[in-house]
Every structure is written in structure tokens, then in C-alpha cells.
C-alpha atoms as a PDB file:
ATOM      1  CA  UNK A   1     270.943  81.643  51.755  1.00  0.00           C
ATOM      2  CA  UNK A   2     270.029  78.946  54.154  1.00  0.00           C
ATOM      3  CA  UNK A   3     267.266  79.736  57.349  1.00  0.00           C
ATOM      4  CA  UNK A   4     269.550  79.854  59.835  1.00  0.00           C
ATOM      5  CA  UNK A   5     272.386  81.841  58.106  1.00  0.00           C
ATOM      6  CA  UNK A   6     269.943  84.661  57.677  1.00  0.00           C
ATOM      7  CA  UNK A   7     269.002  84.866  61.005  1.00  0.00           C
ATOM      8  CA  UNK A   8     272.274  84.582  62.475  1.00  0.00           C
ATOM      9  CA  UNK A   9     273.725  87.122  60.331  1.00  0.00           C
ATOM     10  CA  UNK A  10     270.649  89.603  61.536  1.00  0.00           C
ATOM     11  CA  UNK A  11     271.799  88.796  65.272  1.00  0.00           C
ATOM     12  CA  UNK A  12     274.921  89.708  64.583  1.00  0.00           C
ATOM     13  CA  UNK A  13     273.777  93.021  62.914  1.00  0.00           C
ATOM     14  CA  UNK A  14     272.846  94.392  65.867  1.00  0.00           C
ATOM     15  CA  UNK A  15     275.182  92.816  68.152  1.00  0.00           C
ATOM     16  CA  UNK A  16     277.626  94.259  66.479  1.00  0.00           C
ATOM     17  CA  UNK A  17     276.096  97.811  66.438  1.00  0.00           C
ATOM     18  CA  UNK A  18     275.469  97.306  70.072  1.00  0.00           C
ATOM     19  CA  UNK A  19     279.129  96.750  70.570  1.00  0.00           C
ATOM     20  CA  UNK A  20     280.073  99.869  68.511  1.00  0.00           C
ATOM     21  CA  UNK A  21     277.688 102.111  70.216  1.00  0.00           C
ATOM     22  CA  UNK A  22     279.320 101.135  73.321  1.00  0.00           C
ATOM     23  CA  UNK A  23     282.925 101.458  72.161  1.00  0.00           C
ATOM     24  CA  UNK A  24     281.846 104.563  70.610  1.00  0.00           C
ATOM     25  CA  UNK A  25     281.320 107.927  72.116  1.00  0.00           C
ATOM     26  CA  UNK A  26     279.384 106.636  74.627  1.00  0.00           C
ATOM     27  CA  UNK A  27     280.243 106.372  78.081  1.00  0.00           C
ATOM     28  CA  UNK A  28     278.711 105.255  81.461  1.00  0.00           C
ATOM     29  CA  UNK A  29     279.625 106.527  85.192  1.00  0.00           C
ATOM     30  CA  UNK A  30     279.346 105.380  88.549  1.00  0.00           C
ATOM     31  CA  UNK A  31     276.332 105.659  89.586  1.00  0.00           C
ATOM     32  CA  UNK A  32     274.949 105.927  86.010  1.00  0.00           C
ATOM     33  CA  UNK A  33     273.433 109.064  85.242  1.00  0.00           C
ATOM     34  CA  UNK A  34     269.964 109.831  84.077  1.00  0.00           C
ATOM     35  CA  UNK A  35     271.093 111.311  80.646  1.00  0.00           C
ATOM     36  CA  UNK A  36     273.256 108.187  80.068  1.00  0.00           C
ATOM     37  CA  UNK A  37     270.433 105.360  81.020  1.00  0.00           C
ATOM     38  CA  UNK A  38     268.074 107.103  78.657  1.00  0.00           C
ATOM     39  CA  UNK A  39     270.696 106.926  75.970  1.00  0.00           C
ATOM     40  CA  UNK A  40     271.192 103.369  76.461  1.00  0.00           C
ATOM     41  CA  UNK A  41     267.261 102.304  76.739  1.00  0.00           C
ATOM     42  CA  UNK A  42     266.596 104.280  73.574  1.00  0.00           C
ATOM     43  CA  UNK A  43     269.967 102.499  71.936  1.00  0.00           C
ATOM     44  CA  UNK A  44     268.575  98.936  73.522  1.00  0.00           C
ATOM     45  CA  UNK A  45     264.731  99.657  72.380  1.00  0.00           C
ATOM     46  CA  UNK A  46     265.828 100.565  68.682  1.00  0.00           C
ATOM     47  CA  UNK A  47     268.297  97.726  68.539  1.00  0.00           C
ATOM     48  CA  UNK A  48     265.002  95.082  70.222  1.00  0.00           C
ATOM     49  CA  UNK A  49     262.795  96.975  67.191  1.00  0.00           C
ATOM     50  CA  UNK A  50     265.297  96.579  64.611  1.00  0.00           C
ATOM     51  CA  UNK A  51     265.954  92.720  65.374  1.00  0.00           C
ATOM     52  CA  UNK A  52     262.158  92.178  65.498  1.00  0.00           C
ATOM     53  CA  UNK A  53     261.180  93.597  62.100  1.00  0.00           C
ATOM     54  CA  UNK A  54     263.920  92.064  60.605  1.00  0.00           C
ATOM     55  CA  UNK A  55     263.068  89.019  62.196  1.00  0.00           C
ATOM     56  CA  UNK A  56     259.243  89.390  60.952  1.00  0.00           C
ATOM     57  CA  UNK A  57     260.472  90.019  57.304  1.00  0.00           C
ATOM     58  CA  UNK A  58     262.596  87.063  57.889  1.00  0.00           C
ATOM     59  CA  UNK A  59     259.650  84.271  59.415  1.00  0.00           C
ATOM     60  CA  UNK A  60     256.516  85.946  57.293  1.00  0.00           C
ATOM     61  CA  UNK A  61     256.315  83.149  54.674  1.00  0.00           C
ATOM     62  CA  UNK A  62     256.914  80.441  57.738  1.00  0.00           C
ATOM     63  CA  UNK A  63     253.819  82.618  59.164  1.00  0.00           C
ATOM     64  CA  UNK A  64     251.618  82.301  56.097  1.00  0.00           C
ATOM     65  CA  UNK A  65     252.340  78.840  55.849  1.00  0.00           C
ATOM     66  CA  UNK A  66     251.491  77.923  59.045  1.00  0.00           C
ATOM     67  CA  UNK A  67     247.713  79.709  58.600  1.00  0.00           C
ATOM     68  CA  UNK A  68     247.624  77.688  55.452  1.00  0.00           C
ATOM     69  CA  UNK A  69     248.308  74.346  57.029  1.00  0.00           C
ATOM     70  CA  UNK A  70     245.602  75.269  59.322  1.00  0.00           C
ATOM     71  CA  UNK A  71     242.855  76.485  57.158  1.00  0.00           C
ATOM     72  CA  UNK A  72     243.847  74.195  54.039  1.00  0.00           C
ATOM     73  CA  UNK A  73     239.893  71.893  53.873  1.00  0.00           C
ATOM     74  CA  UNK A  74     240.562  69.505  50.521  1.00  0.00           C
ATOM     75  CA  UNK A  75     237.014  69.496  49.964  1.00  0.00           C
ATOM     76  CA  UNK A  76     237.493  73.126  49.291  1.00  0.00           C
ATOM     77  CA  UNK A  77     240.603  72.513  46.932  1.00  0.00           C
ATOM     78  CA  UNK A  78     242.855  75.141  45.138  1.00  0.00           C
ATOM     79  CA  UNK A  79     243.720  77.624  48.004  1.00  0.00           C
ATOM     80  CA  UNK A  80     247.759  77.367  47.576  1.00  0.00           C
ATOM     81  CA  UNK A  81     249.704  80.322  50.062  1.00  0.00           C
ATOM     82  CA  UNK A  82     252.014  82.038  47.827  1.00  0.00           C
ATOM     83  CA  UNK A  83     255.643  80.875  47.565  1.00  0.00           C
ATOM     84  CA  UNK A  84     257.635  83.602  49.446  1.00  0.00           C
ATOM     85  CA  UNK A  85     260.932  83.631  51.231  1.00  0.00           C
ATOM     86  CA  UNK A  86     264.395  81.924  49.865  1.00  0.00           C
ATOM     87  CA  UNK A  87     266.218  79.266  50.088  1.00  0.00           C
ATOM     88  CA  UNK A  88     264.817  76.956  52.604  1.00  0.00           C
ATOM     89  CA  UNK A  89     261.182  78.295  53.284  1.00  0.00           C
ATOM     90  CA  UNK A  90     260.499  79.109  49.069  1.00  0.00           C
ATOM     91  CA  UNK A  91     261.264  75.189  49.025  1.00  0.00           C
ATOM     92  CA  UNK A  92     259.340  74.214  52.462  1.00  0.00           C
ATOM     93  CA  UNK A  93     256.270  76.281  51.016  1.00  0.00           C
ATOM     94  CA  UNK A  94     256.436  74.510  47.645  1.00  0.00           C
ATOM     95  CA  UNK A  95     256.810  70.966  48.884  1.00  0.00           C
ATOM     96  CA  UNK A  96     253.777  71.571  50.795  1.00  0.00           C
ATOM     97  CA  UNK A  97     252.148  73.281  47.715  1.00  0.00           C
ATOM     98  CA  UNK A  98     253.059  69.774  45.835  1.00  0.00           C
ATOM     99  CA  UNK A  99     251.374  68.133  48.923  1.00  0.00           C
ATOM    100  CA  UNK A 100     248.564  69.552  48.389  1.00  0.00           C
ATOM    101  CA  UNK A 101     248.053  68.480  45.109  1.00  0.00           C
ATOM    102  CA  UNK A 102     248.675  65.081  45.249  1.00  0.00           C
ATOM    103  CA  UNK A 103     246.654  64.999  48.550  1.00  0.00           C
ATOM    104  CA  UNK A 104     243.607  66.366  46.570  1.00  0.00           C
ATOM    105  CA  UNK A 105     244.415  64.167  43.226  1.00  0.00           C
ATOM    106  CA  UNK A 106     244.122  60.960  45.337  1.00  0.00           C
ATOM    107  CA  UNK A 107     241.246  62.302  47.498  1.00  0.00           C
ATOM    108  CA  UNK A 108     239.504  62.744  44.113  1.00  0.00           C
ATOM    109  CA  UNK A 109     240.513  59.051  43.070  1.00  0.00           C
ATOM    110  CA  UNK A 110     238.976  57.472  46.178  1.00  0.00           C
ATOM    111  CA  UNK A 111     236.211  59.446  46.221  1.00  0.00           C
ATOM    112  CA  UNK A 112     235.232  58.646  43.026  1.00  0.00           C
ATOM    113  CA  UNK A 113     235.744  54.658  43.970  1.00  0.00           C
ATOM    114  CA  UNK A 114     233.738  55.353  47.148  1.00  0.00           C
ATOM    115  CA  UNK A 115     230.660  57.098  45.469  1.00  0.00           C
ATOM    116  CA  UNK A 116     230.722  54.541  42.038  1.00  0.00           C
ATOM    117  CA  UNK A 117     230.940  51.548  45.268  1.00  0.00           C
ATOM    118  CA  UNK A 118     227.876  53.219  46.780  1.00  0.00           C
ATOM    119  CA  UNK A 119     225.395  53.725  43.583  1.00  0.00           C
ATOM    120  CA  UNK A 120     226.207  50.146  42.737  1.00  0.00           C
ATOM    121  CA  UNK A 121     225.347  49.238  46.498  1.00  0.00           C
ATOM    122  CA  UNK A 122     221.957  51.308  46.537  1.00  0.00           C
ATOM    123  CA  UNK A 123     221.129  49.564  42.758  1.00  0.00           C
ATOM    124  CA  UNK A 124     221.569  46.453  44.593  1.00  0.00           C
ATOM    125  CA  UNK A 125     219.504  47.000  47.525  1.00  0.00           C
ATOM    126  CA  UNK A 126     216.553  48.607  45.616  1.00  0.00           C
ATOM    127  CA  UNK A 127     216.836  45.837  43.576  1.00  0.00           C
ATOM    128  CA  UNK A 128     216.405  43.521  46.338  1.00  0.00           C
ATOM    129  CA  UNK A 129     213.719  45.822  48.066  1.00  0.00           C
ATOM    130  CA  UNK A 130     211.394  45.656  44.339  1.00  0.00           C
ATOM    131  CA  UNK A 131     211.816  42.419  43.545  1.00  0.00           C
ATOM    132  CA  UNK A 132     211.740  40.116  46.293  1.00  0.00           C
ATOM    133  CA  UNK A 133     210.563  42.685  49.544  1.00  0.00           C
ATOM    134  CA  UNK A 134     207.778  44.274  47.235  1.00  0.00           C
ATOM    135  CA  UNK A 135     206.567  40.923  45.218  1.00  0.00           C
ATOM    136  CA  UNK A 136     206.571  39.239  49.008  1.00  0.00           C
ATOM    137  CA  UNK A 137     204.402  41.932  50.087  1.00  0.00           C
ATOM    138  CA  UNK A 138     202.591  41.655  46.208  1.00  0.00           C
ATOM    139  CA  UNK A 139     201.635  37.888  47.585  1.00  0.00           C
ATOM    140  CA  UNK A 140     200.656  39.448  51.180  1.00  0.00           C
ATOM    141  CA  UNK A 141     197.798  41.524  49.581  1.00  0.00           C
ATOM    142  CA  UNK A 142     196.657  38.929  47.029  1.00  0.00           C
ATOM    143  CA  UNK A 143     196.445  36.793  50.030  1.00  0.00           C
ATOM    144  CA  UNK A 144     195.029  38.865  52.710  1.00  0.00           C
ATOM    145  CA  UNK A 145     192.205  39.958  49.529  1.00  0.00           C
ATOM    146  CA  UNK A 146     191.467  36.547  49.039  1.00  0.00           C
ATOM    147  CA  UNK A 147     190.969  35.340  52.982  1.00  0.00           C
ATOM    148  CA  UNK A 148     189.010  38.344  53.540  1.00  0.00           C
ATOM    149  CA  UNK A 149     186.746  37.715  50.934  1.00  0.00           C
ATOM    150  CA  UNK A 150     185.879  34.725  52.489  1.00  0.00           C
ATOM    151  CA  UNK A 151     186.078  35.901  56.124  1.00  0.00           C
ATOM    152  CA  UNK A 152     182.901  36.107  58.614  1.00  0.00           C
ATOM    153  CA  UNK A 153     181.915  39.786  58.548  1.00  0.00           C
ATOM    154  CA  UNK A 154     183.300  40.167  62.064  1.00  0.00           C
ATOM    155  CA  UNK A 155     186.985  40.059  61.322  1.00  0.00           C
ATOM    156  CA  UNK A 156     186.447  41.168  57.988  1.00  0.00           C
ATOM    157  CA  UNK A 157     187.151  44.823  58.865  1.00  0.00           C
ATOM    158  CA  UNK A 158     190.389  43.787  60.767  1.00  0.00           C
ATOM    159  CA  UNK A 159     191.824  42.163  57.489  1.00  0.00           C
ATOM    160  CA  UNK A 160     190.999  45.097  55.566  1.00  0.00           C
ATOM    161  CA  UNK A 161     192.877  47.370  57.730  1.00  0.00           C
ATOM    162  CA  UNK A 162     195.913  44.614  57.532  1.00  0.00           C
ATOM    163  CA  UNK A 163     195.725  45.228  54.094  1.00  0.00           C
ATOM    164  CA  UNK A 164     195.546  48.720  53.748  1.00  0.00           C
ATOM    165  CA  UNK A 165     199.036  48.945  56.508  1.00  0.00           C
ATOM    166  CA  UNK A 166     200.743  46.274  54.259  1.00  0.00           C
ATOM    167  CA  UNK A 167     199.471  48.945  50.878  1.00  0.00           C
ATOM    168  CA  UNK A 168     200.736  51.776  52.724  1.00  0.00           C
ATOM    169  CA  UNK A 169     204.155  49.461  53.418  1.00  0.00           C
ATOM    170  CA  UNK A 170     204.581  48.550  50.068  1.00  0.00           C
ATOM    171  CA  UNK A 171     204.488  52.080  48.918  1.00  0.00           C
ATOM    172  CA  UNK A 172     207.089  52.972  50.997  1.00  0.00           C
ATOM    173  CA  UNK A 173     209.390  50.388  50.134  1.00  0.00           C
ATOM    174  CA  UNK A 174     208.691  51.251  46.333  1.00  0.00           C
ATOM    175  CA  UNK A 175     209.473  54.962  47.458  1.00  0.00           C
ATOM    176  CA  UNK A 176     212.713  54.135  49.027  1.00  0.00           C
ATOM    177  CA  UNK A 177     213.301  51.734  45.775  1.00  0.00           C
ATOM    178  CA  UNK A 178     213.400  54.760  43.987  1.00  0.00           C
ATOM    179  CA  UNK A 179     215.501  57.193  45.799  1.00  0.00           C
ATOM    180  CA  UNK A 180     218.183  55.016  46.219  1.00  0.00           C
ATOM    181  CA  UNK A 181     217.738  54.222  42.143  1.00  0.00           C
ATOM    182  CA  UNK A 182     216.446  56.512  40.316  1.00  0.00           C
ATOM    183  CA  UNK A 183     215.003  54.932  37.743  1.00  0.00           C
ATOM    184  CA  UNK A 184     213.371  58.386  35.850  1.00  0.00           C
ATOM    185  CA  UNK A 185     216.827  59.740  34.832  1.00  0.00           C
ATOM    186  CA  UNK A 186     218.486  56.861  33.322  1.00  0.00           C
ATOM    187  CA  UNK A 187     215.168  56.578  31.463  1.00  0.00           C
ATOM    188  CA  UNK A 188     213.575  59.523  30.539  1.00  0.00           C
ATOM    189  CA  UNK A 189     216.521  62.212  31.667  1.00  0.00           C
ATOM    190  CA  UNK A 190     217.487  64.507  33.979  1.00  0.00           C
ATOM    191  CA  UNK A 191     214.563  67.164  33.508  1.00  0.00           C
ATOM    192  CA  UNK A 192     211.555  64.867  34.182  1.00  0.00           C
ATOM    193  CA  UNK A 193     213.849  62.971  37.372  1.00  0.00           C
ATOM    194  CA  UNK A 194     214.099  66.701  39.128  1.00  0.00           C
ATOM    195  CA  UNK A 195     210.397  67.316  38.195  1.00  0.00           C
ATOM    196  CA  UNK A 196     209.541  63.558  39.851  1.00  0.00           C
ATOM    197  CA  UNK A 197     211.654  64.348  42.646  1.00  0.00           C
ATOM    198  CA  UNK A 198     209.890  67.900  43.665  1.00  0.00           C
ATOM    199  CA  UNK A 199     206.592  65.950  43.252  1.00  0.00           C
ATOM    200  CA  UNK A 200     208.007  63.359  45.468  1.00  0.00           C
ATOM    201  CA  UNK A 201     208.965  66.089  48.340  1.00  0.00           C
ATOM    202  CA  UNK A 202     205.708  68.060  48.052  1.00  0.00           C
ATOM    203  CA  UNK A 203     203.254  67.160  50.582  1.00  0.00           C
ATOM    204  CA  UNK A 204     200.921  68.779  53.256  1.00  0.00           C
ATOM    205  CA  UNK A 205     203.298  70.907  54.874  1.00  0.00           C
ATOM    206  CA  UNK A 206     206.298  71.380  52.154  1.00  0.00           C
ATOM    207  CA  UNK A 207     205.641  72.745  48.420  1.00  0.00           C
ATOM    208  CA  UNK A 208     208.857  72.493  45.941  1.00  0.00           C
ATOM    209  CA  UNK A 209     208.388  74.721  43.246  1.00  0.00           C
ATOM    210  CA  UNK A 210     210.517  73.285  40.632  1.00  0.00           C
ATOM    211  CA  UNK A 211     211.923  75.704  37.331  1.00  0.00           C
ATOM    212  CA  UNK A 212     213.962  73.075  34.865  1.00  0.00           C
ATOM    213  CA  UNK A 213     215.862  75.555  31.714  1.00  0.00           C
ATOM    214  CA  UNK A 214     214.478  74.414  28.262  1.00  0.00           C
ATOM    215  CA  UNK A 215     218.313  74.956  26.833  1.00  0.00           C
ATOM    216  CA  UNK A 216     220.271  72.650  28.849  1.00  0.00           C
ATOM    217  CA  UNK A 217     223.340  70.608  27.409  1.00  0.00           C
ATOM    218  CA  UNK A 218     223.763  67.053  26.644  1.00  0.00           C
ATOM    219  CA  UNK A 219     225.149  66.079  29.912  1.00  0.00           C
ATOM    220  CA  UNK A 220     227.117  62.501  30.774  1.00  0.00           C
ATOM    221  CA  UNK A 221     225.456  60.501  32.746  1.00  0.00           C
ATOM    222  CA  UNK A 222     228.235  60.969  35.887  1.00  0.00           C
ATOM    223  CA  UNK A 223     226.877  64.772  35.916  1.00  0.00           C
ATOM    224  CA  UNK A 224     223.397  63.987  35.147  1.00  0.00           C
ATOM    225  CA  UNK A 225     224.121  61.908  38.698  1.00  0.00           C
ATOM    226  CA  UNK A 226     225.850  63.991  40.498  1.00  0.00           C
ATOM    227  CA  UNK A 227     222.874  66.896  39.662  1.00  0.00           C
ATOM    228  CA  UNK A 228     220.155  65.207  40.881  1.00  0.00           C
ATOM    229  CA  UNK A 229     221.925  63.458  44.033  1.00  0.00           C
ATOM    230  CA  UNK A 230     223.037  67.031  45.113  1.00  0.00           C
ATOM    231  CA  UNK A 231     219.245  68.316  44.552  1.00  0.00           C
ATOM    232  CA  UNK A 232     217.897  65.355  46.641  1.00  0.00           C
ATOM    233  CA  UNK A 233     219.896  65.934  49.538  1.00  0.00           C
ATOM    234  CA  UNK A 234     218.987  69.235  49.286  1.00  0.00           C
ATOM    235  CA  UNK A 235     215.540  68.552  49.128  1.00  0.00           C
ATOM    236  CA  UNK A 236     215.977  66.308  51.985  1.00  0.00           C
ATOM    237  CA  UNK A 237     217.680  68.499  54.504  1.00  0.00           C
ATOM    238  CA  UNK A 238     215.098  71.015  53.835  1.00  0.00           C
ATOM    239  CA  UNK A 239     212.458  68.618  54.607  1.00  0.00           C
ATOM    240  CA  UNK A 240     213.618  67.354  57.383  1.00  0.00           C
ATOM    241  CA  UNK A 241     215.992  69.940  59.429  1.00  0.00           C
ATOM    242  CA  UNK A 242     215.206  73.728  58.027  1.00  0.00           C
ATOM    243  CA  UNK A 243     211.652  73.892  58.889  1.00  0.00           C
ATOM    244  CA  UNK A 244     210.612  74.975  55.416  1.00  0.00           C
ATOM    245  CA  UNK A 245     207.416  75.486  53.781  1.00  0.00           C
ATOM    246  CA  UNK A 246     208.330  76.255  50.679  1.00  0.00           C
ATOM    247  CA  UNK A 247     211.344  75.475  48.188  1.00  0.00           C
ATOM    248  CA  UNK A 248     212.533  76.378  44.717  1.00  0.00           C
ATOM    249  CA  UNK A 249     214.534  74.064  42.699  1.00  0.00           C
ATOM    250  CA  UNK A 250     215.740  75.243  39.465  1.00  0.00           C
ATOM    251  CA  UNK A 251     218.802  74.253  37.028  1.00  0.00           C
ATOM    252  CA  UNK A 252     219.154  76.513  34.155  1.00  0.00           C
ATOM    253  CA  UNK A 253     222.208  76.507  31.068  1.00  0.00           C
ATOM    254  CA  UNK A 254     224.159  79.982  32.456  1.00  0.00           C
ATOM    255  CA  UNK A 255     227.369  81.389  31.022  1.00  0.00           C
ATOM    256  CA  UNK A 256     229.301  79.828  33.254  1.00  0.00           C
ATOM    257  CA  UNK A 257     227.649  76.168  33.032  1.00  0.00           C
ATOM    258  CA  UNK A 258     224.852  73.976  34.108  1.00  0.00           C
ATOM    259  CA  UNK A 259     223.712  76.140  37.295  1.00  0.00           C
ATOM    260  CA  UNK A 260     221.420  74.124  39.940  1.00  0.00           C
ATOM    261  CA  UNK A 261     219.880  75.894  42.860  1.00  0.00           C
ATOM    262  CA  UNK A 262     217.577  75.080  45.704  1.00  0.00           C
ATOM    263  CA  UNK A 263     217.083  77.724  48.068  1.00  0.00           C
ATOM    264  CA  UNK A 264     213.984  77.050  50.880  1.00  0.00           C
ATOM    265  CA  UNK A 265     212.372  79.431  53.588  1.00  0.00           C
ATOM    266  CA  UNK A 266     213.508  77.494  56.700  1.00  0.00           C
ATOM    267  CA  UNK A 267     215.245  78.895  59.383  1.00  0.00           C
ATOM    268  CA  UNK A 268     218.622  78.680  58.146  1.00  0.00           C
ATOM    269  CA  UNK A 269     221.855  76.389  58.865  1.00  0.00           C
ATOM    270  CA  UNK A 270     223.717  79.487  60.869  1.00  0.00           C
ATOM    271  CA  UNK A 271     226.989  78.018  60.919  1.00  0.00           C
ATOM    272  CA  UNK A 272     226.017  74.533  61.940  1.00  0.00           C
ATOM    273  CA  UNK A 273     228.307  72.046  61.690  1.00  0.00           C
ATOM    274  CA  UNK A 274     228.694  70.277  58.168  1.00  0.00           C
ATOM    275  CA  UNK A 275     227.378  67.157  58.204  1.00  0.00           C
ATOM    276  CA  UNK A 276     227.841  63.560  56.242  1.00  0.00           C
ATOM    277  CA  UNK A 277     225.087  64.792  53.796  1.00  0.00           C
ATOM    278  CA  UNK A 278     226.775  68.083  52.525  1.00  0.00           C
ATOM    279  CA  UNK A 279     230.485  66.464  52.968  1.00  0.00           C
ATOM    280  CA  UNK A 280     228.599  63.920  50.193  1.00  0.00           C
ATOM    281  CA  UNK A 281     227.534  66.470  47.818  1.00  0.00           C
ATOM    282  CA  UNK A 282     230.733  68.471  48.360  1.00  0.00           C
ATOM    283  CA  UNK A 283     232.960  65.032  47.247  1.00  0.00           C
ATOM    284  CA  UNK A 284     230.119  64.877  44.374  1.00  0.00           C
ATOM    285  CA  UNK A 285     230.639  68.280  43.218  1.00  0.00           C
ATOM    286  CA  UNK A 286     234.556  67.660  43.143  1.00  0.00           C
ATOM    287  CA  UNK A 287     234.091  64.482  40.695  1.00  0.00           C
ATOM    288  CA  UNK A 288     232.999  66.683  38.027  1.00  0.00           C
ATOM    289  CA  UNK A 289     234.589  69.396  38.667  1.00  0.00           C
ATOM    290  CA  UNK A 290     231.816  71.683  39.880  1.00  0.00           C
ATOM    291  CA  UNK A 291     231.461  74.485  42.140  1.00  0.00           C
ATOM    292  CA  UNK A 292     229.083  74.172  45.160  1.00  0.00           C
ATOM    293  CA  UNK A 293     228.224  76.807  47.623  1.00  0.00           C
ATOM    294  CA  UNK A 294     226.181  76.750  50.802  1.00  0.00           C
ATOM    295  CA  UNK A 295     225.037  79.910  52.327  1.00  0.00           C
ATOM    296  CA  UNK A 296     221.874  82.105  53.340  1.00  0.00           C
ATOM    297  CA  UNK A 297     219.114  82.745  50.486  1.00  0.00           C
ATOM    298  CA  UNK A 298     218.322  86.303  49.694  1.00  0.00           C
ATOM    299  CA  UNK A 299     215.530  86.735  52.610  1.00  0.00           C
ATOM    300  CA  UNK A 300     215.873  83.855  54.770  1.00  0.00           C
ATOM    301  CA  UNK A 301     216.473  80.503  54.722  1.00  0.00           C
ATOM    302  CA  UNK A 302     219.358  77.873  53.184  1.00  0.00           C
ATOM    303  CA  UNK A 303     220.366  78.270  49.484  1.00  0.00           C
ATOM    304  CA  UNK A 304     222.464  75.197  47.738  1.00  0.00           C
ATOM    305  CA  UNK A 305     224.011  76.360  44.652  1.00  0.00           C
ATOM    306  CA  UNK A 306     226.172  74.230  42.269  1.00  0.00           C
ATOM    307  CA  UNK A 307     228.134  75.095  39.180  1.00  0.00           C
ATOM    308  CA  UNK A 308     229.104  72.635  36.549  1.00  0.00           C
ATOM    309  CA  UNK A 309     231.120  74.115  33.839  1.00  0.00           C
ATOM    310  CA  UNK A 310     229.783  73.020  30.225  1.00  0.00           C
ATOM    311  CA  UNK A 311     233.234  71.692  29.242  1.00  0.00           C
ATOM    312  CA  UNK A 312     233.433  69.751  32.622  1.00  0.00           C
ATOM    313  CA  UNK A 313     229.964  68.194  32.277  1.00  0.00           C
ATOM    314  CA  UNK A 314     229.351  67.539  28.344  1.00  0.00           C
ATOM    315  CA  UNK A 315     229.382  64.195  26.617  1.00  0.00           C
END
């Protein structure tokens, strides 16, 4: 039966027992009496009660939709409110339902363009940076070596120290070279790229601890990606935003997949607002299928946890 049939027959429910009470035994003087007005307010109150829990019954699924419209995140995907009601709000409820899932399906699609657009821009810029940035700076050296081998002892030291700043440069751009393309896992894997990677964040005031399973799957290369670009943002944000001093990195084969999880001492993202960097790894984690979860470690701290099931992520 249609929305507004419902509710108009539920009006007229209790119009129409309104109307009978009244042309019932009921009866009302001049001035009213006490014993009559308390008759009527108790008739009007249980009439108002009865009209508003049959109203309620009536407008619940409308209700739950409505939370679901404004709770539904499609980086979070699969959360569907439960088809209740007839007629008009079952079909409202399951449109939306079948919204949903196209929503997500195409979100999935242009994510996937996005991110493939994005390695193949960071291969071409670290191209770029190693060979024609770094062999510039290759030349700089060479030539800075060469004129201060043949410079009066006075400016000597100056051209040294030129060179070591333009060393120290070139490292850098070699290090950025390689975490925009990481070079280690399309050649020797995933386990010795998230070994190279802790060694890369450990320095003076941060130590990654790093455990890598010796049982893991053959994974494709999309999840091989996907793994270690979710462990070096990890890595990242605990380097630069939690404060850490120490982190654990560790990807085990579980019973419910390929399980990777970084969990650091810092102080903790206490409900901060999600930035570019997880919205990245979430999209990531929804390529493959994967499950990724962001909360507090067991003590203190930030722990990153992300689930690939073995059936999503094998060749």
C-alpha cells in the first residue's frame, strides 16, 4: 500500500474513534466538569500516543534511511541499511541500496585510473630526477673535483665544501628517485623493498623494527604495490607527525590473508581529521580488495593494519 494511503488511513483510525467516543456515552456540560475534562484529556492523550506509535512504525525505515544517507563514507564500502517498510519506502530504500553500489563500482574504476595515472607520473619524474637532475649534478662534482684540484689552497676549502652540499644534494635526489619508484620490489620483491624501506626511515631519532613472514604468497604485482605504498605512508606519517621513536613493521601470511601492520609509539592520531595520505591508502586498499584499519596500538601510539585476502591478492 502506497506512503500516503497508510498514513491517511492511521489518521482516520483515530479520528474516527475520537468521533465515536464523543457520540458515545460520553457527554460534556456547561461549564464542563472536572470528571468530564479528565475523561477527555486521557481520551485525547491515548488517541496523540496511539497516532504517534503508529506513525513511528509507519516512518522507521524512512528514519534508518536517512542515518544511512548520512553516515554512508564509500571509502568504507558495504554498509547497506536493511530494506524495511512496503510499498514505496522497501523500493526508496533499495534504489538507494542500488546507488550505492554503482556509486562504489565507479569510485573503484576511477580510482584505479587515478592511482595507475599517478605511478606512471612518479616513474616519469624519478626518471627525469636520475637521469638528467642526478648525471647534471654527476658533471657538477667531476667538475668542482677537477677545479679544486687545481685551485690556490685559499679557496680550496670553499670548493670542497661546494662539493660535499652538491654530494649531500645528489643523495637526496637519488632518495626521492627511489620513493617515488621503487626500484627494489619490481627487482628483487616485496620482502627485501619493506626491509630497504625500514632502513631508509631509521635514523638518529626513529628506529623501524621490521618482521617480514618467511611463508608469504606469490602476490601480483598490483598488491605487491599497494603493500608497500600503504607501509610507506605509514612509515612516513610516523616520521613526520606522531612523534615516534620507535616502529614495527611486519607482514606475515595469516588465515585470513597477507596481514601488514605498522604500529609506532607516537602520541597518537586521537580522532584527527583524515588526511590526503590515509584517504590514498584507503582508495589503495579498495583496489585489491583489502581491509585497512586505523586505530590506537595496544599501549600507545598509531597502529595501520591492512588485510589482503589470499584469493584477492594471488597471481
Amino acid at each position: 500500500m502506497p506512503l500516503f494511503w497508510r498514513i491517511f488511513l492511521l489518521n482516520a483510525v483515530v479520528l474516527t474513534a475520537a468521533t465515536a467516543l464523543l457520540l458515545g456515552p460520553v457527554t460534556v456540560s456547561t461549564p464542563v466538569l472536572l470528571t468530564e475534562a479528565a475523561v477527555l484529556a486521557a481520551g485525547l492523550c491515548a488517541m496523540l500516543i496511539a497516532n504517534g506509535m503508529l506513525l513511528r512504525l509507519g516512518l522507521a525505515p524512512l528514519q534508518r534511511l536517512t542515518r544511512a544517507m548520512t553516515t554512508t563514507d564509500l571509502l568504507r564500502p558495504g554498509a547497506r541499511p536493511a530494506v524495511g517498510g512496503q510499498g514505496e519506502v522497501a523500493k526508496l530504500i533499495t534504489t538507494f541500496n542500488a546507488m550505492l553500489d554503482r556509486l562504489e563500482a565507479e569510485r573503484t574504476i576511477s580510482a584505479a585510473r587515478a592511482l595507475s595515472a599517478q605511478e606512471a607520473e612518479r616513474h616519469r619524474i624519478a626518471q627525469e630526477l636520475h637521469d638528467e637532475v642526478g648525471q647534471t649534478l654527476t658533471a657538477v662534482l667531476l667538475e668542482l673535483k677537477r677545479v679544486a684540484d687545481h685551485a690556490p689552497p685559499a679557496v680550496r676549502d670553499d670548493l670542497h665544501q661546494v662539493q660535499e652540499t652538491t654530494r649531500a644534494g645528489l643523495d637526496e635526489i637519488r632518495r626521492i628517485a627511489r620513493r617515488l619508484r621503487p626500484g627494489v620490489l619490481e627487482e628483487l620483491g616485496l620482502s627485501s623493498a619493506l626491509k630497504a624501506l625500514a632502513g631508509e626511515f631509521t635514523g638518529p631519532t626513529l628506529a623501524v623494527r621490521h618482521h617480514i613472514g618467511a611463508d608469504l604468497p606469490h602476490l601480483s604485482r598490483d598488491t605487491e604495490l599497494v603493500l608497500y605504498r600503504v607501509a610507506q605512508e605509514s612509515l612516513t606519517n610516523a616520521a613526520r607527525h606522531s612523534g615516534a621513536r620507535l616502529v614495527d613493521l611486519a607482514i606475515e601470511h595469516t588465515p585470513a590473508g597477507v596481514e601488514l601492520i605498522v604500529r609506532d609509539d607516537g602520541h597518537g592520531i586521537h580522532g584527527a581529521h583524515e588526511g590526503a595520505g590515509i584517504s590514498g591508502m584507503r582508495e589503495r586498499a579498495l583496489l585489491i580488495g583489502a581491509d585497512l584499519s586505523l586505530g590506537p596500538g595496544h599501549d600507545s601510539g598509531t597502529e595501520v593494519r591492512l588485510v589482503v585476502p589470499t584469493h584477492q591478492g594471488s597471481h
